[in-house]
Protein backbone atom coordinates (compact mmCIF):
# COMPACT_ATOMS: atom_id res chain seq x y z
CA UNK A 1 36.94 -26.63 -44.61
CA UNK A 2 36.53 -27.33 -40.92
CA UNK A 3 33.46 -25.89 -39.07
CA UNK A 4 36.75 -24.69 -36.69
CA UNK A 5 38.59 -22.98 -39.68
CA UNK A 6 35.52 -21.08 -40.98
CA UNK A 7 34.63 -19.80 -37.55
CA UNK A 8 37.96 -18.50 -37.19
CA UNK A 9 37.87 -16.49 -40.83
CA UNK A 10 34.27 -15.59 -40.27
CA UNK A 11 34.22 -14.53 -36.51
CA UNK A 12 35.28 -10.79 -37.41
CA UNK A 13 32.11 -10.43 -39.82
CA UNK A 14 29.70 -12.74 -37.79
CA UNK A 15 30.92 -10.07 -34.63
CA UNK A 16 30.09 -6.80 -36.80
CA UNK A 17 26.72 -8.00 -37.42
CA UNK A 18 25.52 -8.84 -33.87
CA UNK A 19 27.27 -5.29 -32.62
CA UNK A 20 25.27 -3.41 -35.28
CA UNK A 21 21.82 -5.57 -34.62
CA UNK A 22 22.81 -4.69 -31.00
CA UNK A 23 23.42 -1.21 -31.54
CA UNK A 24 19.99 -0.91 -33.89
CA UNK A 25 18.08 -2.20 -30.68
CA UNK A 26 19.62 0.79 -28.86
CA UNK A 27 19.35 3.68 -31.30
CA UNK A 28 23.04 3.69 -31.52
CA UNK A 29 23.33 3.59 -35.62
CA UNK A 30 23.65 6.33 -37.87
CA UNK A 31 20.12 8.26 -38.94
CA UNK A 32 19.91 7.09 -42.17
CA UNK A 33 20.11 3.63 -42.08
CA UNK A 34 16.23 3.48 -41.21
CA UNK A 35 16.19 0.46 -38.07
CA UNK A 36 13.57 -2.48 -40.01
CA UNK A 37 11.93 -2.71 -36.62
CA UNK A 38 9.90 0.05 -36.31
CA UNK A 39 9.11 0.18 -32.51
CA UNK A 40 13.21 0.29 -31.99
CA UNK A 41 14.60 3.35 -30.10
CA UNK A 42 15.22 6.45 -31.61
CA UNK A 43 17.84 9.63 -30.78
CA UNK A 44 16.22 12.76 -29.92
CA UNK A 45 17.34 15.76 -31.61
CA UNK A 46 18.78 17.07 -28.17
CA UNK A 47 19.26 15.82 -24.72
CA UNK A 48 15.64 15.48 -23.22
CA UNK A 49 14.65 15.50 -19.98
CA UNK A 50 11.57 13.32 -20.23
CA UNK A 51 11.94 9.37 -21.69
CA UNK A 52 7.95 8.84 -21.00
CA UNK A 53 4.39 10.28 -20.89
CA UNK A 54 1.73 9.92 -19.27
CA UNK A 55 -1.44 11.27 -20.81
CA UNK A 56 -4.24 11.84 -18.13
CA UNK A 57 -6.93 12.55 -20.01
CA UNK A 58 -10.05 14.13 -18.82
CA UNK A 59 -12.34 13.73 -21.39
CA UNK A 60 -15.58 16.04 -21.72
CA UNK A 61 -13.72 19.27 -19.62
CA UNK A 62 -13.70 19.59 -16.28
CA UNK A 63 -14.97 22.95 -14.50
CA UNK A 64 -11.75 25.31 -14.15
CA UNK A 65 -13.87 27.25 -12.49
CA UNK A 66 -15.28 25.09 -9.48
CA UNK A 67 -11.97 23.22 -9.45
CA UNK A 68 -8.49 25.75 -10.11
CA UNK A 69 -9.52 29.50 -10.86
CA UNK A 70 -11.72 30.46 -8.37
CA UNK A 71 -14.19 33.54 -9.45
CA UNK A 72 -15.68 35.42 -6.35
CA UNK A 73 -17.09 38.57 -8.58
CA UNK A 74 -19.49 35.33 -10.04
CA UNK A 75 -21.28 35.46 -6.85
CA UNK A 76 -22.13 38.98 -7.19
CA UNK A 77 -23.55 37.72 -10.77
CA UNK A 78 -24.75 34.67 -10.00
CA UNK A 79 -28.70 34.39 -11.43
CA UNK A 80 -27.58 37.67 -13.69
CA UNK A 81 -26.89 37.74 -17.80
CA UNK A 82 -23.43 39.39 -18.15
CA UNK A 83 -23.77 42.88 -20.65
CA UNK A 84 -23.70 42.51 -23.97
CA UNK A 85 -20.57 44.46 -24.51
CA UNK A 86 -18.91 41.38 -22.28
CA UNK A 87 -20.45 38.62 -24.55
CA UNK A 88 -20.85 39.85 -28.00
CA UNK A 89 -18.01 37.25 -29.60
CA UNK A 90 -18.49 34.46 -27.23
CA UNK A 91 -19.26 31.33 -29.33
CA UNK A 92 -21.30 28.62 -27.47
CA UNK A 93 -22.32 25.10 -27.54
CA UNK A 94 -25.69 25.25 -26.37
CA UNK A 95 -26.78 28.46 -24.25
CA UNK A 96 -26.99 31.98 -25.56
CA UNK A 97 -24.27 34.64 -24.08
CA UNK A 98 -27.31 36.19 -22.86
CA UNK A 99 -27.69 32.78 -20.22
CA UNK A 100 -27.27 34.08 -16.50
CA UNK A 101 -24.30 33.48 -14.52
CA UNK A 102 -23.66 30.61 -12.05
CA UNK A 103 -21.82 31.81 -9.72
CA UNK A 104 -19.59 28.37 -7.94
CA UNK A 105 -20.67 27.33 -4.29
CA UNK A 106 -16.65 25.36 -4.01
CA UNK A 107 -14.38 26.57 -0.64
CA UNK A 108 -10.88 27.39 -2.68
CA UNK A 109 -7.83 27.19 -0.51
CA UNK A 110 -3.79 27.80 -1.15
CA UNK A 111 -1.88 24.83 -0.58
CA UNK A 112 1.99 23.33 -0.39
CA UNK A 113 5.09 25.81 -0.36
CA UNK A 114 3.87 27.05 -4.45
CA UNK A 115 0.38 28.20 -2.56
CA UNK A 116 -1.59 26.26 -5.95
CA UNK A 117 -5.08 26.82 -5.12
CA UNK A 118 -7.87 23.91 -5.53
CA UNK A 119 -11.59 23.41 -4.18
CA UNK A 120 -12.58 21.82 -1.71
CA UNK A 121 -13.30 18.33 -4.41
CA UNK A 122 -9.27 18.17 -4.52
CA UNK A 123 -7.76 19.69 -1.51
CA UNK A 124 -7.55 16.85 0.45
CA UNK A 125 -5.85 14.35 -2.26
CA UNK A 126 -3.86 16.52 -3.97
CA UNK A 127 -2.77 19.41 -1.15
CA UNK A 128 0.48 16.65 -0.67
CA UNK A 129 1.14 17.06 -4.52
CA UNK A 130 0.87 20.28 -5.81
CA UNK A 131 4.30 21.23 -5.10
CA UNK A 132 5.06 19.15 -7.87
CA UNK A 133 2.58 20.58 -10.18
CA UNK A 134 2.81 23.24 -13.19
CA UNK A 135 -0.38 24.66 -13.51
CA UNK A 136 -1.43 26.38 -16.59
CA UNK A 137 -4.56 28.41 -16.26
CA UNK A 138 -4.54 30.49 -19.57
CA UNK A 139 -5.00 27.26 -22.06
CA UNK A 140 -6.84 27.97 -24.94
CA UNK A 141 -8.35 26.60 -28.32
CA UNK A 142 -9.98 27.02 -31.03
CA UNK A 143 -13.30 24.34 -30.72
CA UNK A 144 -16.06 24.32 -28.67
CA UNK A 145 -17.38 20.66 -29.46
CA UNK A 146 -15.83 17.99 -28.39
CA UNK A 147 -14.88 15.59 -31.13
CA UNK A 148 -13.21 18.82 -32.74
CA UNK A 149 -11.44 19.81 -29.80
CA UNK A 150 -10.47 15.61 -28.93
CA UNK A 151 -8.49 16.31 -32.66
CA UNK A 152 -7.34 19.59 -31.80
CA UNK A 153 -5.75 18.77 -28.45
CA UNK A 154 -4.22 15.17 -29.11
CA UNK A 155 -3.67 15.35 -33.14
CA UNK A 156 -2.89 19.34 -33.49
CA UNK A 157 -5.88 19.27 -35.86
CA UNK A 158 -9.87 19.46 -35.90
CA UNK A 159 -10.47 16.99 -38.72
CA UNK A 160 -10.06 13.66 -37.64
CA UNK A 161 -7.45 11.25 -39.85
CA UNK A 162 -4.25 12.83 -37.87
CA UNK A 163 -1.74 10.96 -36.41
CA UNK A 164 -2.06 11.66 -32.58
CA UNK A 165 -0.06 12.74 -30.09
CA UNK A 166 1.47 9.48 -28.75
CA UNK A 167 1.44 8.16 -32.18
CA UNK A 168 3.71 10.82 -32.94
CA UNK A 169 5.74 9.98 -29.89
CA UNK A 170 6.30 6.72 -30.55
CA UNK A 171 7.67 7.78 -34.48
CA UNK A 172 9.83 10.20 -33.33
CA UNK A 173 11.54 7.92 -30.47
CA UNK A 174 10.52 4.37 -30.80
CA UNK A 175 10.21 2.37 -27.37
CA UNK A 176 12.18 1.03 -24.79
CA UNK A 177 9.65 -1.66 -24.36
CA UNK A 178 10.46 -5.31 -26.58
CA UNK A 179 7.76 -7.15 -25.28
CA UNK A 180 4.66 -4.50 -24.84
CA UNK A 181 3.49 -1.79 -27.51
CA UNK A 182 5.33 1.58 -27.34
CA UNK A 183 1.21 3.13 -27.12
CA UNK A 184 -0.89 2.18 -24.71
CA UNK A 185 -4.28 3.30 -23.91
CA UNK A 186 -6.75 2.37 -20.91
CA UNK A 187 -10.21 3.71 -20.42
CA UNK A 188 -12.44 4.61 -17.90
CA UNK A 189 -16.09 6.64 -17.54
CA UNK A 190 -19.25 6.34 -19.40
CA UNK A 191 -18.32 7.31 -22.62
CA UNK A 192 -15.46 8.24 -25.45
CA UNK A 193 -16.64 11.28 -27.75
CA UNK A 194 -14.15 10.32 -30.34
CA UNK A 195 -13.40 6.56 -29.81
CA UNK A 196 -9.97 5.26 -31.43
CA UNK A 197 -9.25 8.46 -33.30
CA UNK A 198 -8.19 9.38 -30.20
CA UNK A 199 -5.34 7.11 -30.49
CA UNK A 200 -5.05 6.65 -34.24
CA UNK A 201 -1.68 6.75 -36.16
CA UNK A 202 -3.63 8.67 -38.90
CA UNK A 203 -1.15 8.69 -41.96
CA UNK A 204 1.93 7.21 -40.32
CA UNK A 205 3.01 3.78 -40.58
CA UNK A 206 -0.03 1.21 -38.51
CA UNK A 207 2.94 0.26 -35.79
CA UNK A 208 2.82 2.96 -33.98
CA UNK A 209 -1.37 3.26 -33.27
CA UNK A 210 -2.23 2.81 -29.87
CA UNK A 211 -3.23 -0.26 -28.53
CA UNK A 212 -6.34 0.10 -25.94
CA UNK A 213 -5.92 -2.39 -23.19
CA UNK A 214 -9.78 -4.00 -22.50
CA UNK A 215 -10.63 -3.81 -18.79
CA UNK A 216 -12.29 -7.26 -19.05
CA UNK A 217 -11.02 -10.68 -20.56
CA UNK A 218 -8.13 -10.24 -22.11
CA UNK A 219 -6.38 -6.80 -21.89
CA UNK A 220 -6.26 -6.84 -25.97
CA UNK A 221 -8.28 -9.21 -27.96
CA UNK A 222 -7.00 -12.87 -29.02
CA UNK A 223 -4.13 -12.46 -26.92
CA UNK A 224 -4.73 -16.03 -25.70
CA UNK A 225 -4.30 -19.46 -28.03
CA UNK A 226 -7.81 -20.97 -28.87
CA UNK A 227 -8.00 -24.53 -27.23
CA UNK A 228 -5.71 -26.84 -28.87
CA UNK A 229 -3.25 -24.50 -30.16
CA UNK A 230 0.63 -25.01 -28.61
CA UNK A 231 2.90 -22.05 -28.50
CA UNK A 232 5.39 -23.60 -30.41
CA UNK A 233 2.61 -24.48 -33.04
CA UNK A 234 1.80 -20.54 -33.26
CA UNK A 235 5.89 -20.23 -33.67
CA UNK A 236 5.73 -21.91 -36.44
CA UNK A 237 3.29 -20.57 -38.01
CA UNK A 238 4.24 -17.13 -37.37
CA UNK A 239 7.71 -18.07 -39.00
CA UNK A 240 5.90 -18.87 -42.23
CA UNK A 241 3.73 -15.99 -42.56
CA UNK A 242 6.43 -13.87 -41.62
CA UNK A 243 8.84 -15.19 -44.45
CA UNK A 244 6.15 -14.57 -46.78
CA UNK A 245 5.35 -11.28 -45.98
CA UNK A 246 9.19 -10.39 -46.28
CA UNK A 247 8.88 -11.89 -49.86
CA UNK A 248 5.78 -9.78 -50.90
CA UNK A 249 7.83 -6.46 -49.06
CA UNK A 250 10.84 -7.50 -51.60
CA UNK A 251 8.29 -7.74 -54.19
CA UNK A 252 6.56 -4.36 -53.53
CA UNK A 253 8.25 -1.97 -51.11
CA UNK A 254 5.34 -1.28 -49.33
CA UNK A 255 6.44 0.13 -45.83
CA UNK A 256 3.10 -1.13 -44.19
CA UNK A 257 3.99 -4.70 -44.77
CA UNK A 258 6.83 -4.27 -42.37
CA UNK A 259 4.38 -2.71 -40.03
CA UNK A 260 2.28 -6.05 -40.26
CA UNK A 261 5.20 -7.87 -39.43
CA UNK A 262 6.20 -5.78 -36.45
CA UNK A 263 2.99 -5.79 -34.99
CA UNK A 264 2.83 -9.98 -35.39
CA UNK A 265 5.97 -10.44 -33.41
CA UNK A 266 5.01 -8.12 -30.96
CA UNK A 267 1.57 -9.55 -30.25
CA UNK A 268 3.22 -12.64 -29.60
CA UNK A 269 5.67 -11.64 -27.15
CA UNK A 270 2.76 -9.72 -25.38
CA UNK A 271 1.46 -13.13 -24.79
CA UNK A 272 4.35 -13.74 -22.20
CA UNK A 273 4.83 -10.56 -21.28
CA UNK A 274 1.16 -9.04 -20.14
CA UNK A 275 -0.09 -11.23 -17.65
CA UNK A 276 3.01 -10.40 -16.16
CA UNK A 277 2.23 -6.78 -16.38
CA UNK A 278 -1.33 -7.16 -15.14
CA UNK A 279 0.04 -9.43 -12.05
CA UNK A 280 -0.57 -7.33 -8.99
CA UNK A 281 0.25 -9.61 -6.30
CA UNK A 282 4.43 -8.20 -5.79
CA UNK A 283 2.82 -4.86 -5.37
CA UNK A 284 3.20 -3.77 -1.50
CA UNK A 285 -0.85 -3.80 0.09
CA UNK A 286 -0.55 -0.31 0.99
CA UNK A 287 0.53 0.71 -2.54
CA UNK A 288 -2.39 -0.93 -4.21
CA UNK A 289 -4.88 1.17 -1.33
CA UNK A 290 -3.04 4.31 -1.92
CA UNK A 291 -4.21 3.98 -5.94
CA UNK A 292 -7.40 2.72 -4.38
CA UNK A 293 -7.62 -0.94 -6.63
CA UNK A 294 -9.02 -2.48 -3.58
CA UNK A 295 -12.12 0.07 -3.29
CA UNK A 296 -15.23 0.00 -5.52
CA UNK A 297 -15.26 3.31 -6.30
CA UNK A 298 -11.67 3.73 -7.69
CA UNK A 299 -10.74 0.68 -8.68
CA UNK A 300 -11.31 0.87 -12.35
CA UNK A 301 -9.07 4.07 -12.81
CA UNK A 302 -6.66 3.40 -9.73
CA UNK A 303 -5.86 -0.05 -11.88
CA UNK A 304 -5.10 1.67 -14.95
CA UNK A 305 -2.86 4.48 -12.65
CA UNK A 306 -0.63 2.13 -11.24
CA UNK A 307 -0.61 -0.31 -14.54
CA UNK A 308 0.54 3.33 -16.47
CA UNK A 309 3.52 3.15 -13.76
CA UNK A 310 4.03 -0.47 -14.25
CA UNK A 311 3.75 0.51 -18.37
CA UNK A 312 6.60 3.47 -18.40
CA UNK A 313 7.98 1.01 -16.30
CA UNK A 314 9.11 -1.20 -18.56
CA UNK A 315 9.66 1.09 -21.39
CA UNK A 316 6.62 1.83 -23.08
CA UNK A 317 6.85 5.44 -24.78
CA UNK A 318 3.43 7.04 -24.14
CA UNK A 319 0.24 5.66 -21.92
CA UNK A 320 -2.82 7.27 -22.72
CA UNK A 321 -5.02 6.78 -19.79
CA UNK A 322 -8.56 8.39 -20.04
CA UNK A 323 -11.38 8.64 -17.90
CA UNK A 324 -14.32 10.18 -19.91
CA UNK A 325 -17.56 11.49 -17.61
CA UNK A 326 -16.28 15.04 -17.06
CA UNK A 327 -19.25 16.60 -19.45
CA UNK A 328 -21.38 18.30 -16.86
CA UNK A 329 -23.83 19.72 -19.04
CA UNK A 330 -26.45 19.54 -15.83
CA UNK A 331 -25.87 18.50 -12.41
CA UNK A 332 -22.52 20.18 -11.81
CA UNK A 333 -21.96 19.52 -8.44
CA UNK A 334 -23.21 16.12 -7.95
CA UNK A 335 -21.65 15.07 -11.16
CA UNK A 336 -18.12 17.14 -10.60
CA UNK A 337 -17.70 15.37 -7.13
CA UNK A 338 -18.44 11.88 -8.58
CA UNK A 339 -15.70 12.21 -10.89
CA UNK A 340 -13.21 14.08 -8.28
CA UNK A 341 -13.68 11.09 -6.07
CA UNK A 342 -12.67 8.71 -8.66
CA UNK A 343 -10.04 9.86 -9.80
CA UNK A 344 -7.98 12.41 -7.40
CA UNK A 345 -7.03 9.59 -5.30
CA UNK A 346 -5.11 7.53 -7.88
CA UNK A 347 -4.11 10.13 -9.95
CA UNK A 348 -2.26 12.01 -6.26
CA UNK A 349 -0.84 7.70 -5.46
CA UNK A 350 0.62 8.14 -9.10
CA UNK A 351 2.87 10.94 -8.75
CA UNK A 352 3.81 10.08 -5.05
CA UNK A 353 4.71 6.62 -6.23
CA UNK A 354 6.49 7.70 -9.76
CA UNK A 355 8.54 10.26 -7.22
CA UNK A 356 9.39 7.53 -4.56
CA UNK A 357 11.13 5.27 -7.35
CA UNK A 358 12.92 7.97 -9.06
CA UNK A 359 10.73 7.79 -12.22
CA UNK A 360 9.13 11.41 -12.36
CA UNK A 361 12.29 13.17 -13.42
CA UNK A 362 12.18 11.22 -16.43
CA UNK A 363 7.92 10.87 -16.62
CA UNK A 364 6.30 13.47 -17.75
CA UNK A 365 2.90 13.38 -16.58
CA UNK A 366 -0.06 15.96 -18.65
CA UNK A 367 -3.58 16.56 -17.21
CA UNK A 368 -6.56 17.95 -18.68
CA UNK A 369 -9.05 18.11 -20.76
CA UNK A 370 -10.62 19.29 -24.05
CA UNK A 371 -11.64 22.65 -23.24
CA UNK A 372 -13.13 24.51 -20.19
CA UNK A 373 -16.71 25.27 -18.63
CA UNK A 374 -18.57 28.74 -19.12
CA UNK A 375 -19.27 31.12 -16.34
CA UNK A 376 -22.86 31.30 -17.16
CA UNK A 377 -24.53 28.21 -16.52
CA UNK A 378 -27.19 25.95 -18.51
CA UNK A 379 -30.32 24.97 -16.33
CA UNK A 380 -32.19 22.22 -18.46
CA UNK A 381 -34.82 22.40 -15.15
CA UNK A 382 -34.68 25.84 -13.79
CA UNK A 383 -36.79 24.97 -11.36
CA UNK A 384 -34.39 22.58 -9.64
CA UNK A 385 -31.38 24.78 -8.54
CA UNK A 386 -28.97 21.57 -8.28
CA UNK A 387 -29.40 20.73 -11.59
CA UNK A 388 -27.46 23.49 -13.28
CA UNK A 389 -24.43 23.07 -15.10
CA UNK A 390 -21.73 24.68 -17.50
CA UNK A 391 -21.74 24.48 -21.11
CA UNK A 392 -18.13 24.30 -23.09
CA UNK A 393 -16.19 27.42 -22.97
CA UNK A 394 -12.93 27.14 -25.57
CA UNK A 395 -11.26 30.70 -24.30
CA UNK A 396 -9.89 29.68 -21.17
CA UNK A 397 -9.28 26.32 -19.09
CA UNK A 398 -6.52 25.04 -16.74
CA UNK A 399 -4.66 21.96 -17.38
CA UNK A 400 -1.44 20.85 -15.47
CA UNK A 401 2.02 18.85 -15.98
CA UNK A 402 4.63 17.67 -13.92
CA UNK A 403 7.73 15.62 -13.75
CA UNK A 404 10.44 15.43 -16.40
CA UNK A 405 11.77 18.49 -17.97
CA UNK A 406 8.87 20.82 -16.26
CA UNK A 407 8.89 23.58 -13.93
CA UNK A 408 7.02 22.41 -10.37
CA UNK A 409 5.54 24.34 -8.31
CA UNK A 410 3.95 27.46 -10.54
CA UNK A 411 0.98 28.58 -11.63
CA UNK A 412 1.24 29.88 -15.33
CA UNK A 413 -1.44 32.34 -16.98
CA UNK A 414 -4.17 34.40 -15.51
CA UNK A 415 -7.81 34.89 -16.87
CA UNK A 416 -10.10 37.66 -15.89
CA UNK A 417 -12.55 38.12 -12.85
CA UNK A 418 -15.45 36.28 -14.42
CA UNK A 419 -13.34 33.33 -16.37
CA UNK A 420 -14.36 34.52 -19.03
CA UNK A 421 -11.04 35.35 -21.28
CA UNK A 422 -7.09 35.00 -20.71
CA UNK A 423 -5.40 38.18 -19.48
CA UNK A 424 -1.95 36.79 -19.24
CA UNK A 425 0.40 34.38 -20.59
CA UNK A 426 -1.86 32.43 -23.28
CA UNK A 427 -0.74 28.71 -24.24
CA UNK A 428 -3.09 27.44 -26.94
CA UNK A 429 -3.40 23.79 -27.08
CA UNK A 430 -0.50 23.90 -30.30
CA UNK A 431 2.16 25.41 -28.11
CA UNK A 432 1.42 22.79 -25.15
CA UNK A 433 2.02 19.80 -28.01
CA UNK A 434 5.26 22.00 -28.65
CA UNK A 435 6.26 21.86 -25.26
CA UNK A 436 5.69 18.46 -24.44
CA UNK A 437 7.83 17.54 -27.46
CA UNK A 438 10.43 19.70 -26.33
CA UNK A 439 10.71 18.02 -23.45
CA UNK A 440 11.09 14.46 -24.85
CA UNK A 441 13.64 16.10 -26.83
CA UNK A 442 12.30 16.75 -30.13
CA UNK A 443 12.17 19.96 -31.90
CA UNK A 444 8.29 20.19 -33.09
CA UNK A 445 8.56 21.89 -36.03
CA UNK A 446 11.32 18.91 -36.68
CA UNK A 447 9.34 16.01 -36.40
CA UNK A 448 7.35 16.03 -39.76
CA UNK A 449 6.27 13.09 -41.92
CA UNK A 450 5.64 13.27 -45.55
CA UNK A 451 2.41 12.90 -46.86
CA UNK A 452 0.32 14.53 -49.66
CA UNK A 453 3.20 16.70 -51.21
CA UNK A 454 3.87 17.90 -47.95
CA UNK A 455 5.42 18.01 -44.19
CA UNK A 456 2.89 17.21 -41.75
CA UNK A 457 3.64 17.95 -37.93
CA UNK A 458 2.23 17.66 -34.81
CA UNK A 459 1.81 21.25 -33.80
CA UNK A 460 0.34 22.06 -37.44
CA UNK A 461 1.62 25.24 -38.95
CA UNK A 462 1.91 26.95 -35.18
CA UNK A 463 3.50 26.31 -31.75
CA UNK A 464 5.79 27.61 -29.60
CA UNK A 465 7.94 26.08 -26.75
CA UNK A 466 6.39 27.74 -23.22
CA UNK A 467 9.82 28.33 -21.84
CA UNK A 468 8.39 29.59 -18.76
CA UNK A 469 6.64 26.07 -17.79
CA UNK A 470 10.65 24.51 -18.42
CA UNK A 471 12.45 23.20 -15.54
């Protein structure tokens, strides 16, 4: 038979199999048939309004109280324990409920059309933004250490071993993204209470773990050839091992396997692909000020801001980007400032620039931390005044969204006159996972994974959409 003559009878079946590969890539093929690639796209289980998140993650818990939810009746405490009667179930870190108040010395004024209210550390960055802003002052949880809380708020759980949140993401929808990981996670501050269980896959499949970008050398290790080794060379080899871990998956079944070989193909189209990403240069020289890359003080997180835009971008599902020093234990207002200065800047050039391209309708942007900080406040020196701080407080803290599928311009949720409880419209951290779900168009109590006998979700055996934060 002529090569001519068997295109000609074959072309019809050759055709169906590049439409369906095609189709696969695009999340276009029927539920069932399971795509081999496990960082393909997925359907939601409705229309979303959100394709992307991104995670801005304030590690240690900010002060609510010197920041969003001003207290005035604290002043009239301030060097005073609280009664008893006001105290009695208050669980603590470190201080007794007995520990006097500290009452804030932060200016608060309304801002934008919404009238959101911030201190005087944010006013000036953010006053342009908070008309896009959904703040939610009546979060709430169930820890009041941090490594429990990290699980609680990212992985639904307190025990760490959980898939987290974008882990989860990335399962339930795949990525847009060929060429860079669907999870991506970049770090700043002085430390990371829970290191990579913040980002862990827990019990799901390895692929979709998030991949922490290094700010230094190489954005993920070995992603350049030693000396000597040609990128055809690494083909090649890649080929073979590839082959032979299909042969062992044919052998054994074992799901992971196709993980590994997922994972190999992406890390070597990430070697094209990232310094790319990373190259800053076609970015306009007033963009890169606005997210403050060009200043010593916020050029660490400003990078990682616009490289999360650059990220969702290009696809990727969920960007993780943490900056971890907001644990004021002493020196609140020194320390508070420090970390306002860093990071309200980028964080405000973030939204603005997401907006200006059309990419916030379909970003959905979360902010926040752990928990919250206590009225009363913790002086390790009482006999220096500007050392005092706030221990963790787990009934009450404010966190905010924005952008796709959420409601701008509202404050949600109202705690009492000394921050001390929620008096209206509680969210614990469960129904926020819920929510953000819902907006990328999954149904939480949907999105399970078998394990152990049983369905595991995110939201745990709890969580409920916050309609009122919907767009």
């Amino acid at each position: 038979m002529r090569r001519r003559d068997f295109l000609q009878r074959a072309g019809g079946g050759i055709g169906t199999i590049a439409l369906a590969n095609l189709l696969a890539e695009e999340g276009l093929t029927a539920d069932s048939a399971a795509p081999a690639n496990p960082f393909a796209p997925k359907r939601p289980h409705f229309p979303a309004k959100a394709k992307n998140v991104i995670f801005l993650y304030m590690e240690g818990a900010p002060s609510q109280l010197d920041l969003f939810d001003p207290k005035p009746e604290l002043q009239k405490w301030h060097g005073r324990p609280l009664p008893g009667s006001l105290t009695k179930d208050l669980k603590l870190a470190f201080i007794k409920p007995t520990a006097t108040i500290l009452g804030s010395p932060r200016t608060f004024s309304q801002y934008g059309q919404s009238g959101a209210v911030l201190s005087d550390f944010l006013s000036e960055k953010w006053a342009p933004i908070v008309d896009n802003l959904c703040f939610v002052r009546s979060m709430h949880t169930d820890a009041f250490n941090h490594q429990p809380a990290d699980m609680l708020l990212l992985a639904g759980h307190m025990l760490p071993g959980r898939p987290t949140m974008g882990a989860w993401v990335q399962y339930g929808l795949g990525s847009e993204s060929k060429n860079l990981p669907g999870f991506v996670v970049l770090s700043t501050g002085k430390s990371n209470m829970s290191q990579s269980a913040q980002w862990s896959s827990g019990f799901l499949p390895t692929s979709y773990q998030g991949v922490m970008f290094r700010r230094k050398g190489d954005p993920v290790l070995y992603l350049s050839n030693p000396s000597g080794v040609t990128a055809e060379e690494q083909r090649a080899e890649l080929d073979l091992v590839s082959e032979l871990n299909r042969q062992r998956y044919e052998a054994t079944g074992d799901a992971e396997i196709n993980s590994r070989i997922a994972s190999y193909e992406m890390a070597f189209r990430m070697q094209t692909s990232t310094p790319e990403l990373l190259d800053f240069s076609k970015e306009p020289a007033a963009l890169r000020e606005s997210y403050g890359t060009e200043q010593e003080t916020t050029r660490a997180f400003g990078t990682n801001c616009l490289l999360a835009r650059r990220l969702v971008e290009r696809g990727v599902r969920f960007v993780m980007v943490t900056h971890s020093s907001w644990d004021q234990h002493s020196e609140l207002n020194k320390k508070l400032k420090e970390n306002c200065d860093i990071t309200a800047g980028p964080v405000a050039a973030l939204i603005q620039d997401l907006k200006q391209r059309g990419l916030l309708e379909s970003t959905l942007l979360v902010w926040g931390g752990e928990f919250g900080r206590t009225p009363m406040g913790q002086f390790r020196r009482p006999e220096e005044a500007d050392y005092a701080g706030r221990d963790h407080h787990a009934n009450c803290f404010t966190m905010w969204l924005a952008g796709g599928g959420i409601r701008p311009g509202v404050t949600i949720g109202q705690t009492d006159e000394l921050g001390l409880s929620i008096t209206e419209n509680p969210v614990h951290v469960n129904d926020l996972q819920a929510t953000i779900l819902h907006c990328l168009g999954l149904d939480h109590t949907r999105l399970t994974y078998r394990h152990l006998g049983r369905d595991f979700r995110l939201t745990d055996v709890r969580g409920n959409v916050i309609q009122k934060m919907l767009a």
